[in-house]
N, C-alpha and C. Protein backbone atom coordinates (compact mmCIF):
# COMPACT_ATOMS: atom_id res chain seq x y z
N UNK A 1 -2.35 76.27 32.00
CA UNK A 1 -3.71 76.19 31.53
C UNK A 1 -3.72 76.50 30.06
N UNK A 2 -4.48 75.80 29.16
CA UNK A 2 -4.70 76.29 28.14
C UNK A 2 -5.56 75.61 27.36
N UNK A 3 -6.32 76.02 26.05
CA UNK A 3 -7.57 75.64 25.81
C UNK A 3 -7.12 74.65 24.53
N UNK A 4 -7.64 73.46 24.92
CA UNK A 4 -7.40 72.97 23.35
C UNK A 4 -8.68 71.93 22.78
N UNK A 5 -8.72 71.87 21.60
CA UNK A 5 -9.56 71.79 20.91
C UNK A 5 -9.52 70.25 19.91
N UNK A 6 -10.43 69.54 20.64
CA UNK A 6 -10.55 67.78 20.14
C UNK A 6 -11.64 67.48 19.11
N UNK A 7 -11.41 66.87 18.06
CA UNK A 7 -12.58 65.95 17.53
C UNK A 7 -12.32 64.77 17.15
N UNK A 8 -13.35 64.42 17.76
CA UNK A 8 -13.37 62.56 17.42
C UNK A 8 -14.00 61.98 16.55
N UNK A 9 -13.62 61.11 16.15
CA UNK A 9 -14.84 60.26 14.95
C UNK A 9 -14.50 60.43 13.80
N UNK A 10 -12.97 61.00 13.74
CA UNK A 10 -12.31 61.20 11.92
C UNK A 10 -11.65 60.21 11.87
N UNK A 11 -11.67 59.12 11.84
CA UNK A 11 -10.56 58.15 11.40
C UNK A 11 -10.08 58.22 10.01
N UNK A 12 -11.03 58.28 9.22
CA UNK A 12 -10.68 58.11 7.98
C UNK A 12 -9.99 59.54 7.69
N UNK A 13 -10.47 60.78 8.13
CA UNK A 13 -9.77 62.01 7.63
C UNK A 13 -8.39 61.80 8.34
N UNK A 14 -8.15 61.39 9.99
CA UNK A 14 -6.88 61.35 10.12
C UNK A 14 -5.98 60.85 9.58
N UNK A 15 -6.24 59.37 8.67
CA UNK A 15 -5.58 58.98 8.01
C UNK A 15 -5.35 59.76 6.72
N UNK A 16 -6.05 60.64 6.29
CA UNK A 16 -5.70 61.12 4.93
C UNK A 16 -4.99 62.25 5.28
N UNK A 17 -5.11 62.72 7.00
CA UNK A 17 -4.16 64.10 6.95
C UNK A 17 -2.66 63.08 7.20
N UNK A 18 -2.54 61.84 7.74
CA UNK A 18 -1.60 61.25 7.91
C UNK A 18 -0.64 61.38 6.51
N UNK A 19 -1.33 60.71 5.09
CA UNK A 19 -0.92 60.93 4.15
C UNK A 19 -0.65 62.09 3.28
N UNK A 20 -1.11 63.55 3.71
CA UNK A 20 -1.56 64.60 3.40
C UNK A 20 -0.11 64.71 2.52
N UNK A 21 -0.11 65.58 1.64
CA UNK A 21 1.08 66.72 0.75
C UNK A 21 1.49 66.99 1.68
N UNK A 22 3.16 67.46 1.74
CA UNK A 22 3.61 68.72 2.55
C UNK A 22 2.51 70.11 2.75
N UNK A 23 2.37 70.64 1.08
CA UNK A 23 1.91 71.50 0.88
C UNK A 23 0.73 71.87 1.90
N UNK A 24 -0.09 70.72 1.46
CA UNK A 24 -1.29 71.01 2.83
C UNK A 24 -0.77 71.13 4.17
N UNK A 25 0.23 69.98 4.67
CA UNK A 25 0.84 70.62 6.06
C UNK A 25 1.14 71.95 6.02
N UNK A 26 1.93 72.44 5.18
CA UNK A 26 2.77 73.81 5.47
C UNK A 26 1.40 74.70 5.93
N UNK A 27 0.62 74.60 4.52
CA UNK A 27 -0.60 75.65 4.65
C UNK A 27 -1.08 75.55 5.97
N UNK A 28 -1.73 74.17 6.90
CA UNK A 28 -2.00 74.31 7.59
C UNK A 28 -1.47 74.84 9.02
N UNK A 29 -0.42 74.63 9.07
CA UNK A 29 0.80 75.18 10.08
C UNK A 29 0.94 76.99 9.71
N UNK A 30 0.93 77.02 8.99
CA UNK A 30 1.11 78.66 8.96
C UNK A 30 -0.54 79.27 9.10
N UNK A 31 -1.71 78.74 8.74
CA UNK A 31 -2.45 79.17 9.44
C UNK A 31 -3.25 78.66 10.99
N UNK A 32 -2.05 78.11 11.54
CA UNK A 32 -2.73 77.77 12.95
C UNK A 32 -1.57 78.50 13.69
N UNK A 33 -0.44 78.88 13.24
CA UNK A 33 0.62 80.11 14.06
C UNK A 33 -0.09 81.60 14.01
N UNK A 34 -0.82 81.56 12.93
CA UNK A 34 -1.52 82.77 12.38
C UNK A 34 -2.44 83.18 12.94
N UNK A 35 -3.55 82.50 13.44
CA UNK A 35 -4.71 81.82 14.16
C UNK A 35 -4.32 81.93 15.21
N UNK A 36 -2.86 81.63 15.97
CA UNK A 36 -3.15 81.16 17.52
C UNK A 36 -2.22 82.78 18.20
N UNK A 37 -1.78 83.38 16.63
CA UNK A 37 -1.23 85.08 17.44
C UNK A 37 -2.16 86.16 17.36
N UNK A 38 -3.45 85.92 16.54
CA UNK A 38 -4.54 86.55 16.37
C UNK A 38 -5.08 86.19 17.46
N UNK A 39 -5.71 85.20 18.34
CA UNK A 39 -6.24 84.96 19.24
C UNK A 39 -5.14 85.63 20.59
N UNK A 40 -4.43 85.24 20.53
CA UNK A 40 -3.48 85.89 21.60
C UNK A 40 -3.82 87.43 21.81
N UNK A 41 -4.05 87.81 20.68
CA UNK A 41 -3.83 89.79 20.60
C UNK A 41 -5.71 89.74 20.92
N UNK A 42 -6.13 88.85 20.33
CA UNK A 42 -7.88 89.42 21.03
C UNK A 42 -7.93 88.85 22.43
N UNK A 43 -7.35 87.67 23.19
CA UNK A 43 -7.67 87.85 24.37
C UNK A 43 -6.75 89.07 25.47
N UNK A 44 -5.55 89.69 25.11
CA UNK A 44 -5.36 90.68 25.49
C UNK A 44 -5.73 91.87 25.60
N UNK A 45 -5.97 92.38 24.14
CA UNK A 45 -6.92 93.32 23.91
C UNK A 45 -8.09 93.57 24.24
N UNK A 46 -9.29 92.38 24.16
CA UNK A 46 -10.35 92.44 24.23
C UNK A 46 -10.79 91.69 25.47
N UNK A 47 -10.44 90.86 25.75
CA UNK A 47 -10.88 90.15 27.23
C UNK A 47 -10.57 90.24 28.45
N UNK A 48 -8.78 90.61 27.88
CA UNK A 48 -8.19 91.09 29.55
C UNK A 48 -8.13 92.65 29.47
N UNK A 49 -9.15 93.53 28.90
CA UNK A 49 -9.26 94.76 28.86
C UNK A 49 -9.82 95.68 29.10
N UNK A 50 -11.38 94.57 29.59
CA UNK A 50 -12.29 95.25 29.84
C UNK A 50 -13.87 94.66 29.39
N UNK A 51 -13.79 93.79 28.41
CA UNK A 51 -15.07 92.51 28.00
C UNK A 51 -15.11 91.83 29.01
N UNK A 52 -14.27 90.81 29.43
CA UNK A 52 -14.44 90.07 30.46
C UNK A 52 -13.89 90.55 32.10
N UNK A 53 -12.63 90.86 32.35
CA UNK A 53 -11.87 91.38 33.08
C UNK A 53 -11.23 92.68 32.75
N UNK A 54 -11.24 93.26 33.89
CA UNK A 54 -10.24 94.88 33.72
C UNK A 54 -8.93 94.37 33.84
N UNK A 55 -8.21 95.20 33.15
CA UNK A 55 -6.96 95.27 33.62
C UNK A 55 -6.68 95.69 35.18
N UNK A 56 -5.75 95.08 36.04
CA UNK A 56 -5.22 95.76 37.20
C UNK A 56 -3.49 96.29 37.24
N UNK A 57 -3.21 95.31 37.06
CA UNK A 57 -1.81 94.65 37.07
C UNK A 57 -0.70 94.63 35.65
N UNK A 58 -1.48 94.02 34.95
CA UNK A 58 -1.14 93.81 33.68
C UNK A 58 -0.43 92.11 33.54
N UNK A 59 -0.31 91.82 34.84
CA UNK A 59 0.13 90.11 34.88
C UNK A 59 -0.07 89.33 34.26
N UNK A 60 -1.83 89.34 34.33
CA UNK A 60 -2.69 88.17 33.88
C UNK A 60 -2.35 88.28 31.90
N UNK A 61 -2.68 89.50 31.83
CA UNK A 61 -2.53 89.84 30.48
C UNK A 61 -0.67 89.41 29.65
N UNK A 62 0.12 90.06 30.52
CA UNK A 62 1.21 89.50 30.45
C UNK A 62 1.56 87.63 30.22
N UNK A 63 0.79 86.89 31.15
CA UNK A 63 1.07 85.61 31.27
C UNK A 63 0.71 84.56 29.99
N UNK A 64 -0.50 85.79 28.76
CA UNK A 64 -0.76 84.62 27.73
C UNK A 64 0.05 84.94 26.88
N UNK A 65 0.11 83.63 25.98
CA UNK A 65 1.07 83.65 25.13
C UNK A 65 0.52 82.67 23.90
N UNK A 66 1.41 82.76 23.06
CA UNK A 66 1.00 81.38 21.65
C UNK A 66 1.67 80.57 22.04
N UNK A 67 1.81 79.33 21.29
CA UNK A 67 2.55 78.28 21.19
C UNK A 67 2.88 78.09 19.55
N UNK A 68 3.87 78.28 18.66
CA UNK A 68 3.98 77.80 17.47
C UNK A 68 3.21 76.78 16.93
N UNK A 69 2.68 76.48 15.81
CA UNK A 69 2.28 75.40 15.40
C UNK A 69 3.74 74.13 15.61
N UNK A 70 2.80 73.04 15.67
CA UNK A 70 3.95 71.78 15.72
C UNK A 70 3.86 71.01 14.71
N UNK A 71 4.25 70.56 13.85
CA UNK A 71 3.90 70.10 12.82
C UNK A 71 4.42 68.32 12.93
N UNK A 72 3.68 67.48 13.11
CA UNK A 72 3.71 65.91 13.14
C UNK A 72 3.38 65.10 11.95
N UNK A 73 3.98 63.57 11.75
CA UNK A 73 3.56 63.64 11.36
C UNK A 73 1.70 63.19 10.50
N UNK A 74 0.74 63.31 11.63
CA UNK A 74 -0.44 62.94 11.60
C UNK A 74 -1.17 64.52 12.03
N UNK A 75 -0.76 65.37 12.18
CA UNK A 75 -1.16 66.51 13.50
C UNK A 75 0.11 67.65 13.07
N UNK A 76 -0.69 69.42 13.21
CA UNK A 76 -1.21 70.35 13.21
C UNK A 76 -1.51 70.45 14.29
N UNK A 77 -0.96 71.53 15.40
CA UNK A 77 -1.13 72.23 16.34
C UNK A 77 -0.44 73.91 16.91
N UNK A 78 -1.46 74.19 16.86
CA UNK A 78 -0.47 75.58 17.76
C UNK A 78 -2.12 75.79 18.68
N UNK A 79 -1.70 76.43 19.67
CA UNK A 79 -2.42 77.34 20.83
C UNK A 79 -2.03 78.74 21.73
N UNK A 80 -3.06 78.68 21.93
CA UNK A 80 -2.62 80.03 23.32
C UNK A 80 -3.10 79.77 24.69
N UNK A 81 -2.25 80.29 25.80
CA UNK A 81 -1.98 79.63 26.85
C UNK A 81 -1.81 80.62 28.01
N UNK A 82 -2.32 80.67 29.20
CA UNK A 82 -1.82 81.42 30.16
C UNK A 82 -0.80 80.12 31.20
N UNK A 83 0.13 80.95 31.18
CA UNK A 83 1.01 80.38 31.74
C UNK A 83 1.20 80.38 33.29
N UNK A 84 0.81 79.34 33.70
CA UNK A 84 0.56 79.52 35.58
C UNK A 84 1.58 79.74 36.39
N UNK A 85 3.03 80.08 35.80
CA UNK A 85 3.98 80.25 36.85
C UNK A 85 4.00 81.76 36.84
N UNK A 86 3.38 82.11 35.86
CA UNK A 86 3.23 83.98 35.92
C UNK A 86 2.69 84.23 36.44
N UNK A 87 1.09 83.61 36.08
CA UNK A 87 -0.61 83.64 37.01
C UNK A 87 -1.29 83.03 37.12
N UNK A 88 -1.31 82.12 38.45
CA UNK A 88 -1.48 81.21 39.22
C UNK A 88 -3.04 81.40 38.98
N UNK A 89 -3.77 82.23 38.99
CA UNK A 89 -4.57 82.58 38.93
C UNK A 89 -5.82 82.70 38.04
N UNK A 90 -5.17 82.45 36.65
CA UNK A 90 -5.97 82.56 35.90
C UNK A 90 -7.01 81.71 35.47
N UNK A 91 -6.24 80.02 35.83
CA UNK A 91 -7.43 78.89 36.32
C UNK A 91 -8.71 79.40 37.26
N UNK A 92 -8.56 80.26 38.01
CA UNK A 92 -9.76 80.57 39.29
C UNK A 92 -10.82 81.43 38.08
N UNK A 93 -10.32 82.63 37.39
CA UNK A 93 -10.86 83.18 36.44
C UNK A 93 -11.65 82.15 35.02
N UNK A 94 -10.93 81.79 34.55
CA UNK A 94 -11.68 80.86 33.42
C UNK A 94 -12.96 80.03 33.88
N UNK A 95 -12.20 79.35 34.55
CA UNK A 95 -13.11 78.48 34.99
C UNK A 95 -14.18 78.63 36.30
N UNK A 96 -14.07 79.68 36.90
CA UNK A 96 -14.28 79.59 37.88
C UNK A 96 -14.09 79.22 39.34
N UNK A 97 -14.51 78.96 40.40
CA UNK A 97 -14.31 78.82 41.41
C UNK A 97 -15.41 79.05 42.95
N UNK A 98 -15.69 77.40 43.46
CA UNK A 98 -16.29 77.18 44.80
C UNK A 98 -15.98 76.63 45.93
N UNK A 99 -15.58 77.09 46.82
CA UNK A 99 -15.40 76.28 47.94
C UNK A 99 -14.34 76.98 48.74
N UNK A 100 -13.71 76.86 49.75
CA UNK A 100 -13.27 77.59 51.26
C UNK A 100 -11.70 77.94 50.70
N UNK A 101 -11.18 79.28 50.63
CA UNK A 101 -10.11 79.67 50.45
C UNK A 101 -9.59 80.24 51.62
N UNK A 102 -7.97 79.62 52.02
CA UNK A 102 -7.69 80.28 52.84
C UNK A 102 -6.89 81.54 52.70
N UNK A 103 -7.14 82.77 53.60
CA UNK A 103 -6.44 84.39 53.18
C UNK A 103 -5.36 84.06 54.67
N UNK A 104 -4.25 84.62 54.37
CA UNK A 104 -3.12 84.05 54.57
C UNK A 104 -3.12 86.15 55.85
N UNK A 105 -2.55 85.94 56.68
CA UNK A 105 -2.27 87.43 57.54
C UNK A 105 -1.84 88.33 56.50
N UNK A 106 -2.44 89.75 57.06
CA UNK A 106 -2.03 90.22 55.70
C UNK A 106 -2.23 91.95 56.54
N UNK A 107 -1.94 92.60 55.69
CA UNK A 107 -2.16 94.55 56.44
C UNK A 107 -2.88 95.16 55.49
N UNK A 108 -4.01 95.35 55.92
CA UNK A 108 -4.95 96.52 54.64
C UNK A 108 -4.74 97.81 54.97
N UNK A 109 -5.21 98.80 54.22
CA UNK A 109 -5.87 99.90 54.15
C UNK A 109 -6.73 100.08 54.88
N UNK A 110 -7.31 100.93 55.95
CA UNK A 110 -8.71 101.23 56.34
C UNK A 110 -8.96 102.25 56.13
N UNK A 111 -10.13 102.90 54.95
CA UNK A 111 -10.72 104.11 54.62
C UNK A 111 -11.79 104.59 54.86
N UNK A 112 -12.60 103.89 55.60
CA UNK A 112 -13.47 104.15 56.30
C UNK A 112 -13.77 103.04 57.27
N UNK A 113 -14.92 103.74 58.37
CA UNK A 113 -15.22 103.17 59.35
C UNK A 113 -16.62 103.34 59.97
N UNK A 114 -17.86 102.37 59.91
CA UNK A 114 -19.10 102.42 60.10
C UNK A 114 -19.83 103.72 59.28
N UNK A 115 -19.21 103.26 57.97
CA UNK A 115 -19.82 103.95 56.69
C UNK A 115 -19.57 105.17 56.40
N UNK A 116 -18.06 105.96 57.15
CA UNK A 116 -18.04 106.98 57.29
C UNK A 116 -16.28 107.07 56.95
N UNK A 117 -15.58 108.37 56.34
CA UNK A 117 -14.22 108.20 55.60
C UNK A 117 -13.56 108.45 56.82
N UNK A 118 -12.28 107.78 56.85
CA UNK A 118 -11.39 108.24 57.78
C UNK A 118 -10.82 109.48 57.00
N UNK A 119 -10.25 110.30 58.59
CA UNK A 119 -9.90 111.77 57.88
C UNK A 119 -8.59 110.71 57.61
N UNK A 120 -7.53 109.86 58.18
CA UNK A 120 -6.02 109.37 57.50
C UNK A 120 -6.56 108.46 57.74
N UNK A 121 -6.28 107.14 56.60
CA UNK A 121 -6.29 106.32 56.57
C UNK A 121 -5.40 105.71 57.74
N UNK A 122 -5.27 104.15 57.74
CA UNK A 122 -5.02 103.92 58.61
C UNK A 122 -4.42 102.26 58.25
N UNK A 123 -3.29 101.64 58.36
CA UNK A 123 -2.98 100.47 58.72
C UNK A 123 -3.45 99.62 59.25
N UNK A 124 -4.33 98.30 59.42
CA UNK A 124 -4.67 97.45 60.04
C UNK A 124 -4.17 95.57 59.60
N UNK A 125 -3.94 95.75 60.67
CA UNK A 125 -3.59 93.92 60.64
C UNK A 125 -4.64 92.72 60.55
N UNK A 126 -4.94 92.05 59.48
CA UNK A 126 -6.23 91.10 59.21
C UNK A 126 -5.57 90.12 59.08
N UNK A 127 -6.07 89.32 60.40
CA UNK A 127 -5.79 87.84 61.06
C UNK A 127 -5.73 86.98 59.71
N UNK A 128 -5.50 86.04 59.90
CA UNK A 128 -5.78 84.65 58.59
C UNK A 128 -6.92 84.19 58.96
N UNK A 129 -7.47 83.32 57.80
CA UNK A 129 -8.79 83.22 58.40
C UNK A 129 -9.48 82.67 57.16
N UNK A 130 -10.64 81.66 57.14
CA UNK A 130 -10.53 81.00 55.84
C UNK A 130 -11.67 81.68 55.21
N UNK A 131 -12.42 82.06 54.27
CA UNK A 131 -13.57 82.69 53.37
C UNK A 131 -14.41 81.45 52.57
N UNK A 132 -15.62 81.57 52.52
CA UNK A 132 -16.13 81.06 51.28
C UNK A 132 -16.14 81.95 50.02
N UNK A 133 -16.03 81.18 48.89
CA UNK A 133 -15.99 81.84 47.68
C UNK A 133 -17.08 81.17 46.85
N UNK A 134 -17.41 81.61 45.96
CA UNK A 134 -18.27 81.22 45.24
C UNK A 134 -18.58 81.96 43.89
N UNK A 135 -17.14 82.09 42.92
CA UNK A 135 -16.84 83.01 41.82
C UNK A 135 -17.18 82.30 40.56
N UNK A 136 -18.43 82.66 39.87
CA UNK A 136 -18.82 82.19 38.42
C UNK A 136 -17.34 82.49 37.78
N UNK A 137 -17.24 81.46 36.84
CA UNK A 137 -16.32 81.91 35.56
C UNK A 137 -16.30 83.08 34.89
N UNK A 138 -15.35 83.59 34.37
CA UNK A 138 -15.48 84.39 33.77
C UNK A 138 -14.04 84.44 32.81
N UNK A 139 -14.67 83.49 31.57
CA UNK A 139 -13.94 82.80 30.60
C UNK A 139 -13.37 83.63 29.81
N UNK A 140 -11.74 83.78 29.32
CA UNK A 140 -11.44 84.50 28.79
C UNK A 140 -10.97 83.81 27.36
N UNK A 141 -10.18 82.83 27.49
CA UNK A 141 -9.51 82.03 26.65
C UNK A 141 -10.39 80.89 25.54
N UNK A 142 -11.58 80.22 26.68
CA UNK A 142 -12.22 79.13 25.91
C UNK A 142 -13.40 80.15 25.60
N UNK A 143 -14.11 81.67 25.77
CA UNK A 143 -14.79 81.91 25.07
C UNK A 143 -14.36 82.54 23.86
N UNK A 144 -12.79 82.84 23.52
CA UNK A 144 -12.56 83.29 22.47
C UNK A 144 -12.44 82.44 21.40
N UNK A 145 -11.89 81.39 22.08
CA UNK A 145 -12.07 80.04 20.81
C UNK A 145 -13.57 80.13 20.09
N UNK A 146 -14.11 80.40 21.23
CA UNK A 146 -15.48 79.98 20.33
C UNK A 146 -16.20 80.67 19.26
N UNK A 147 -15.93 81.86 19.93
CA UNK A 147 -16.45 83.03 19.31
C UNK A 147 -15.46 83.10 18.07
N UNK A 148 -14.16 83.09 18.08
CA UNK A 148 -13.53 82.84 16.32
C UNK A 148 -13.73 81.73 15.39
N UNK A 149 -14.41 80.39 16.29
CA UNK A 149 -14.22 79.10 15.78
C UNK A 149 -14.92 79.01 14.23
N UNK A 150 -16.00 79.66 13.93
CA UNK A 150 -16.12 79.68 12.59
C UNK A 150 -15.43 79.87 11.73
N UNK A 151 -14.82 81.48 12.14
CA UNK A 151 -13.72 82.01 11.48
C UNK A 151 -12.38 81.08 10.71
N UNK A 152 -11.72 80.55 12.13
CA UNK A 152 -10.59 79.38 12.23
C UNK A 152 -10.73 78.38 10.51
N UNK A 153 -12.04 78.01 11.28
CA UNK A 153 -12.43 76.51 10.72
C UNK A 153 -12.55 76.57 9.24
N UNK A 154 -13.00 78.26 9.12
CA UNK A 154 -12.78 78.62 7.37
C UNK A 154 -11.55 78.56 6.85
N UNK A 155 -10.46 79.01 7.72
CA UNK A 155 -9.38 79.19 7.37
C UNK A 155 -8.50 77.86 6.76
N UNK A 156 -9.19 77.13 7.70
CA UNK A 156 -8.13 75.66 7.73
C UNK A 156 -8.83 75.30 6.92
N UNK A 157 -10.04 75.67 6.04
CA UNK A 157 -10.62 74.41 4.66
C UNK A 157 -9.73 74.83 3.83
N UNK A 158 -10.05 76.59 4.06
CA UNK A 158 -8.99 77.39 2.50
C UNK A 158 -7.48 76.55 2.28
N UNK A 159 -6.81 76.54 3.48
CA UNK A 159 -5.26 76.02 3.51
C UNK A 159 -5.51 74.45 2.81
N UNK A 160 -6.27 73.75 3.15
CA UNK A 160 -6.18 72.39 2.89
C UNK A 160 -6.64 72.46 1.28
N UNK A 161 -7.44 73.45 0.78
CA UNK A 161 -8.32 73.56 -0.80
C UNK A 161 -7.25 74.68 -1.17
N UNK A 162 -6.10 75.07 -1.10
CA UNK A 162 -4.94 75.37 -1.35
C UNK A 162 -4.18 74.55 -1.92
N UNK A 163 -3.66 73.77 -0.66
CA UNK A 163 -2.80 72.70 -1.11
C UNK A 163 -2.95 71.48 -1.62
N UNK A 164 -3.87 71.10 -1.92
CA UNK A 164 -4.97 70.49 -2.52
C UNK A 164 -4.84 70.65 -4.54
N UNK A 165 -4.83 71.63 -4.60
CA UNK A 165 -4.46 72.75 -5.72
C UNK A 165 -3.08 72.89 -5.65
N UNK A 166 -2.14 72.29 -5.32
CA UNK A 166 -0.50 72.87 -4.87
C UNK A 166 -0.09 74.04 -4.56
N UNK A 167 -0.75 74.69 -4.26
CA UNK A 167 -0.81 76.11 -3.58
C UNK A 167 -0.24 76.28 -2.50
N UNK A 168 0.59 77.24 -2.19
CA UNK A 168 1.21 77.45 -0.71
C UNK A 168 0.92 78.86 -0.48
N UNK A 169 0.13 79.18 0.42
CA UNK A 169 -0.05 80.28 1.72
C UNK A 169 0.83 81.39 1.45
N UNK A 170 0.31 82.61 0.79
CA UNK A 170 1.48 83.26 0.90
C UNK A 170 1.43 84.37 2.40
């Protein structure tokens, strides 16, 4: 899973980033690696921390990551990504989730019983058995894009009105 970010209707700018300076590439590549490890550290910090989701585990938080910028030559990219072979899961979170999940046999805890604590807990065996769900999103990744996207979008004029100027990023 991971969030990425399209605009359409530049033909003419794609062609001029096609032709662009190095310089402007470089600039722009070092601030979209820059950009996409800053976002990494606020959705850990701030989203899988306790804004959007608590920590439990530390998995989910564990599973995002950056991606380097890639540098092409028409295209500038880097992102951040939860990686689904870590946490399968984190698609159900972002985006949400409706419709019949099945819970697989399983052994809980029982700590109480008709509203009242067991003096020892107790082992119990819970059949399989399918649930409805019906879990609003609770976006971690595509609301951070958004919420920096001003930020970003300043960044990447400066790099391009940098190199523009032959200026390189220090």
């Amino acid at each position: 899973m991971s969030v990425t970010v399209a605009v359409s209707g530049l033909d003419p700018v794609m062609l001029r980033l096609h032709e662009m300076p190095d310089c402007i590439r470089r600039n722009l590549a070092a601030v979209c690696t820059s950009e996409a490890i800053r976002l990494e550290g606020v959705v850990k910090a701030d989203k899988l921390s306790g804004q959007v989701l608590k920590n439990r585990t530390g998995r989910l938080r564990s599973s995002i990551h950056h991606q380097m910028a890639e540098i092409g030559s028409d295209s500038v990219t880097a992102g951040v990504y939860a990686n689904m072979s870590e946490a399968a899961y984190a698609r159900f979170w972002e985006y949400g989730f409706v419709g019949t999940e099945q819970v697989r046999e399983h052994l809980s805890t029982m700590t109480q019983a008709f509203g009242r604590l067991l003096e020892t807990p107790r082992e119990v065996l819970v059949k399989a058995h399918a649930r409805k769900v019906d879990q609003p999103a609770r976006s971690f990744l595509g609301s951070t894009l958004e919420e920096n996207r001003q930020e970003i979008t300043d960044r990447l004029l400066q790099a391009v009105q940098l190199g523009l100027d032959g200026e390189q990023l220090s």
